[in-house]
C-alpha atoms as a PDB file:
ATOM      1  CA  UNK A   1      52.067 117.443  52.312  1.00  0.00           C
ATOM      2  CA  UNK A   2      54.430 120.402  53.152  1.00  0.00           C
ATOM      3  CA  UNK A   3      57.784 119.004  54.933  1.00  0.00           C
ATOM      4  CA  UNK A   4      60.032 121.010  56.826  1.00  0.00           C
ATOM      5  CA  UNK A   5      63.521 121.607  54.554  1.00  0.00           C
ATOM      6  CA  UNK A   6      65.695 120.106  57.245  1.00  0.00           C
ATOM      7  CA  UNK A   7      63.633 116.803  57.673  1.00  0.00           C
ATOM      8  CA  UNK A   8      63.455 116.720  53.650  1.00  0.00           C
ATOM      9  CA  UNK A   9      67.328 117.046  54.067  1.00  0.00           C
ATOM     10  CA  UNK A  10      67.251 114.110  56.836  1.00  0.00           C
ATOM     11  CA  UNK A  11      65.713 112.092  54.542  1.00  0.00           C
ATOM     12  CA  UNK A  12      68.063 112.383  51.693  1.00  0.00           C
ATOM     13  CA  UNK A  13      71.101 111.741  53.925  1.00  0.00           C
ATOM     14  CA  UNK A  14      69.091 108.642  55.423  1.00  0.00           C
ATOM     15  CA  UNK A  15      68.090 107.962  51.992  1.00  0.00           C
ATOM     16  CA  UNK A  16      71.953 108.226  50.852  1.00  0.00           C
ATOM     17  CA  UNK A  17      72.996 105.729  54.211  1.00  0.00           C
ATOM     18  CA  UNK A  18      71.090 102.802  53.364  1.00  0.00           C
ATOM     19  CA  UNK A  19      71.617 102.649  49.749  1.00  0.00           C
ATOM     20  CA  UNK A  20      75.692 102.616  51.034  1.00  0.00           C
ATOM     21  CA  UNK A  21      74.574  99.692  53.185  1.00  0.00           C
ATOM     22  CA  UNK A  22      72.801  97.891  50.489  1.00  0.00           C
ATOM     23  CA  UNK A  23      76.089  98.187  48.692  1.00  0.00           C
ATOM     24  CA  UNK A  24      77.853  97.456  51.204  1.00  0.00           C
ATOM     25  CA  UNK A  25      76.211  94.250  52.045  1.00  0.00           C
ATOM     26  CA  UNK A  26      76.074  92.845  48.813  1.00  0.00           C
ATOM     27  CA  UNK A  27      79.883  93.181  48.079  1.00  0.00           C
ATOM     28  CA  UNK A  28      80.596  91.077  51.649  1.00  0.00           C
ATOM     29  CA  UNK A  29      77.837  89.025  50.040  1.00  0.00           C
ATOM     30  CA  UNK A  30      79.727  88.550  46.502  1.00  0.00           C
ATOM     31  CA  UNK A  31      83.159  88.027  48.550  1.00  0.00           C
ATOM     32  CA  UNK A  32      81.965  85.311  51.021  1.00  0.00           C
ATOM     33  CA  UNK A  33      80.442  83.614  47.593  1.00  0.00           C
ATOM     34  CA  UNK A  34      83.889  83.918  46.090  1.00  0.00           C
ATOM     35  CA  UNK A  35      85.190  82.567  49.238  1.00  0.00           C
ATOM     36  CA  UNK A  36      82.700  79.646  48.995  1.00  0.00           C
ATOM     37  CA  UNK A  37      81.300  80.982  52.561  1.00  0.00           C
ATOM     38  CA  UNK A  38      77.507  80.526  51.556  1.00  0.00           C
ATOM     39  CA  UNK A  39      75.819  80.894  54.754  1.00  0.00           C
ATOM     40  CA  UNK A  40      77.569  84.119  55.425  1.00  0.00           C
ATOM     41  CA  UNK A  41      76.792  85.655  51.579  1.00  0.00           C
ATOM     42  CA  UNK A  42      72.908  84.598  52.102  1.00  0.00           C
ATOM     43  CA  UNK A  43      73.380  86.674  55.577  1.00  0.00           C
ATOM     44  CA  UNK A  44      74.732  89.462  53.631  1.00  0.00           C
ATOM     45  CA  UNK A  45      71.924  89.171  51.171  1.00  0.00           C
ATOM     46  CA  UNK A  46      69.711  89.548  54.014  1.00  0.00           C
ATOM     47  CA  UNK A  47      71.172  92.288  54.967  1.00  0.00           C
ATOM     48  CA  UNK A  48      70.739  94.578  51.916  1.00  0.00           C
ATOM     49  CA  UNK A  49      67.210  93.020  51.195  1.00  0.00           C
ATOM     50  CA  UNK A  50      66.502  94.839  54.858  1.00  0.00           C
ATOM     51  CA  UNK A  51      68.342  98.469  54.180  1.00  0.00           C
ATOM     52  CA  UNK A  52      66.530  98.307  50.977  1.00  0.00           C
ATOM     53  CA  UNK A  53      63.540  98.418  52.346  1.00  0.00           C
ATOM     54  CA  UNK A  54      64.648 101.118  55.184  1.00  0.00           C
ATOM     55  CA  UNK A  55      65.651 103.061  51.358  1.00  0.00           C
ATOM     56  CA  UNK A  56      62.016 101.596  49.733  1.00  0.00           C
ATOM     57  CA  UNK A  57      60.120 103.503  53.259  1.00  0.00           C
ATOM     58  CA  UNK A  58      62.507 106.829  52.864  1.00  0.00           C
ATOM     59  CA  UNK A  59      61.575 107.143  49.162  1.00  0.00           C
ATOM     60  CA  UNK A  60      57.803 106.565  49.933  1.00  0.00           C
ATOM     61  CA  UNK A  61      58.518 109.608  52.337  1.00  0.00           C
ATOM     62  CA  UNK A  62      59.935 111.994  50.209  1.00  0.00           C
ATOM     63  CA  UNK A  63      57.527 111.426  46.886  1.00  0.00           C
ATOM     64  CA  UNK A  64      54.489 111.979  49.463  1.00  0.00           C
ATOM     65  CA  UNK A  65      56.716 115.556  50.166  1.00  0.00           C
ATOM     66  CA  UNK A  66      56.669 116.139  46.599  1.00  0.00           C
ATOM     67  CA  UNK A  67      60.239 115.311  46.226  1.00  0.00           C
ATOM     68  CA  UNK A  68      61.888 112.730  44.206  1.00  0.00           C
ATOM     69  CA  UNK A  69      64.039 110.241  45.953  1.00  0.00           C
ATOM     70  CA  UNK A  70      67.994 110.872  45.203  1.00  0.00           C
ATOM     71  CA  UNK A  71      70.840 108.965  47.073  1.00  0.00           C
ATOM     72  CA  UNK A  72      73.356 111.436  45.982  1.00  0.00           C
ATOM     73  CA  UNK A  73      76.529 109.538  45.470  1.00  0.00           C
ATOM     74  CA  UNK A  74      77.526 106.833  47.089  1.00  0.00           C
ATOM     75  CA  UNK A  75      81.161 106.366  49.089  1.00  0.00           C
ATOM     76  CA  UNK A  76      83.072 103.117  48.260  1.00  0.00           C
ATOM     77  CA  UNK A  77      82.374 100.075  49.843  1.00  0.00           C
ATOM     78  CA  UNK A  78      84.784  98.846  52.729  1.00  0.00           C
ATOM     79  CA  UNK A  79      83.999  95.290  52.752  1.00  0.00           C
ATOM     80  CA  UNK A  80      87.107  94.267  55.077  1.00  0.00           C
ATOM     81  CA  UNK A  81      89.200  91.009  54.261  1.00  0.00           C
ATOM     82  CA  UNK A  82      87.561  88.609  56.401  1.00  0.00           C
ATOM     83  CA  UNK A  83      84.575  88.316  58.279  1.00  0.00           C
ATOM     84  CA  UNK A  84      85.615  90.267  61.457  1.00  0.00           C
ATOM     85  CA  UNK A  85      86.822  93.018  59.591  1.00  0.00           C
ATOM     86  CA  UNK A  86      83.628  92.723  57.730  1.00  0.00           C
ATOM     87  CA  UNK A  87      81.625  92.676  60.698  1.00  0.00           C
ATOM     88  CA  UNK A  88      83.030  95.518  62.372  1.00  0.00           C
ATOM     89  CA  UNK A  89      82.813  97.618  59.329  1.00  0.00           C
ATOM     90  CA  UNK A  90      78.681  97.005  59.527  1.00  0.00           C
ATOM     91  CA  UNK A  91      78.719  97.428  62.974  1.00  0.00           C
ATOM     92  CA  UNK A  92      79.789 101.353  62.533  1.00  0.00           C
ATOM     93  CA  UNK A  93      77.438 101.598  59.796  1.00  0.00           C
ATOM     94  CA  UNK A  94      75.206 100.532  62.075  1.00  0.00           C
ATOM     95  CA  UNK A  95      75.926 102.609  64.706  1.00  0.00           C
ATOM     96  CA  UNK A  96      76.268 106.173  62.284  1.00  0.00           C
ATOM     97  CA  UNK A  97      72.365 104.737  61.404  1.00  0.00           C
ATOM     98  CA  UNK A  98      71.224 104.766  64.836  1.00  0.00           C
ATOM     99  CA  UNK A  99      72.624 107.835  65.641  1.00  0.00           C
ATOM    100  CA  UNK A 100      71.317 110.063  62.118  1.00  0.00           C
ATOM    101  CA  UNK A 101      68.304 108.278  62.977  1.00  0.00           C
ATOM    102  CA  UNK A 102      67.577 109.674  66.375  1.00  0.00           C
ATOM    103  CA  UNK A 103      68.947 113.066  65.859  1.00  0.00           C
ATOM    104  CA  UNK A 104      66.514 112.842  62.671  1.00  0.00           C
ATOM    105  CA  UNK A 105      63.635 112.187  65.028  1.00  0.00           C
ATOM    106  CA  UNK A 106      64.783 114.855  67.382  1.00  0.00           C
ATOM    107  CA  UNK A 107      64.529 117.263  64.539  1.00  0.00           C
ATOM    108  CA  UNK A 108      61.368 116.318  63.372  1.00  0.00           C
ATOM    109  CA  UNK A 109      59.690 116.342  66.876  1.00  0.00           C
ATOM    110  CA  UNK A 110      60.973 120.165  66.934  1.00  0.00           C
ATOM    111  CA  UNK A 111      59.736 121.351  63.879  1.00  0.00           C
ATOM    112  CA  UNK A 112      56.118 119.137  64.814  1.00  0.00           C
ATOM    113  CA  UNK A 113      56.427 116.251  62.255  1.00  0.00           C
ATOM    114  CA  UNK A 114      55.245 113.065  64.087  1.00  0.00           C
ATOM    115  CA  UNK A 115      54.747 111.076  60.467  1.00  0.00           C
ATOM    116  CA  UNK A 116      58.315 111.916  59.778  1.00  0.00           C
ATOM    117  CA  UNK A 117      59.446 111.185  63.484  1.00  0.00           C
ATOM    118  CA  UNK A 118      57.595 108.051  63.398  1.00  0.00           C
ATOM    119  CA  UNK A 119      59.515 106.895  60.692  1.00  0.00           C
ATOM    120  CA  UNK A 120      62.999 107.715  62.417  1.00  0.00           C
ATOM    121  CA  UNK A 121      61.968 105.879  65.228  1.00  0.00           C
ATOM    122  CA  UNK A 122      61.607 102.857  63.492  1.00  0.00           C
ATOM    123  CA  UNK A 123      64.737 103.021  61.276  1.00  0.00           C
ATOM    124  CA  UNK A 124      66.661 103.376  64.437  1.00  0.00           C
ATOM    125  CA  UNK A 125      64.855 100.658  66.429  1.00  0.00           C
ATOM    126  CA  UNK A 126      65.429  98.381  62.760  1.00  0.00           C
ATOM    127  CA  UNK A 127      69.581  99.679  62.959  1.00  0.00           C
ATOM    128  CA  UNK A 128      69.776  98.726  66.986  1.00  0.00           C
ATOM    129  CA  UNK A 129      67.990  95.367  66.153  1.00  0.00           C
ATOM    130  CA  UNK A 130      70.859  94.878  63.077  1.00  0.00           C
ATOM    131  CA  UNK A 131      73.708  96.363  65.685  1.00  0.00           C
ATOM    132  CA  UNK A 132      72.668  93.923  68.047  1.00  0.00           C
ATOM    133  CA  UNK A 133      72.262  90.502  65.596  1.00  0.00           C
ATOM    134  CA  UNK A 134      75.849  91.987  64.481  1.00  0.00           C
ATOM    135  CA  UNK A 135      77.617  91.328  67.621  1.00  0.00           C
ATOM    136  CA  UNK A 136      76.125  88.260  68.349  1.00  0.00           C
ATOM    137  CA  UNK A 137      77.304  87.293  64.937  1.00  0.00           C
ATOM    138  CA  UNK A 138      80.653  88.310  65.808  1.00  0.00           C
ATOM    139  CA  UNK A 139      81.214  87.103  69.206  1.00  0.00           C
ATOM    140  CA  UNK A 140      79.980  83.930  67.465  1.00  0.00           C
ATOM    141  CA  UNK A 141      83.739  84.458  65.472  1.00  0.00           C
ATOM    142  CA  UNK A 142      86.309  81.753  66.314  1.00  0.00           C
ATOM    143  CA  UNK A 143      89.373  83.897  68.193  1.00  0.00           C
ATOM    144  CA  UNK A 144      91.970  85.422  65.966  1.00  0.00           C
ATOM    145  CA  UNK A 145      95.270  84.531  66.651  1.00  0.00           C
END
């Protein structure tokens, strides 16, 4: 399968995004265990178990291109120091997903890649889904004072 050099480029800057959210989500995870919040680090769990799946579909794409899947390297996790800070944090990782995923699909409906489109739209209908459960969770927050 030939793929367009910009959508092969798409999908190793997706590819990159969502193993930075699986990291992401599994340090909140480890720091609501350390903070004996159990629910929340299952959540988390959850979480990364979903963007690595988003990274498992992204790799499929890029090995039927030929290519072999590489994140690249990572930026440091921003976990936050409590679970509003931690929810906002996902919440713009969230967002920057939703919007590399629909430029992504723009790109490949240009350049007459519906496989590869297809697959952008359905990251970033996955990311709005997460945006959305992410601020219910947070409105769910006791205020801060």
């Amino acid at each position: 399968m030939r793929t367009h050099p910009r959508v092969i480029g798409f999908l190793n800057q997706a590819l990159n995004h969502e193993y930075g959210a699986v990291q992401l989500y599994l340090t909140q995870a480890s720091l609501c265990t350390l903070w004996g919040l159990g629910d929340w680090a299952e959540s988390f769990r959850h979480e990364a178990r979903e963007e690595l799946g988003h990274a498992d579909l992204l790799s499929q794409r890029l090995l039927l291109s030929g290519i072999a899947p590489g994140a690249g390297q990572l930026r440091p996790p921003r976990p936050g120091r409590d679970l509003a800070e931690m929810l906002t944090q996902d919440a713009y990782l969230e967002e920057a997903a939703v919007d590399l995923y629909a430029e992504a699909a723009a790109v490949a409906a240009r350049l007459r890649d519906p496989e590869a489109g297809a697959l952008f739209e359905r990251l970033r209908a996955d990311e709005e889904g997460h945006l959305r459960h992410l601020q219910q969770l947070y409105a769910s927050l006791p205020a801060r004072r």
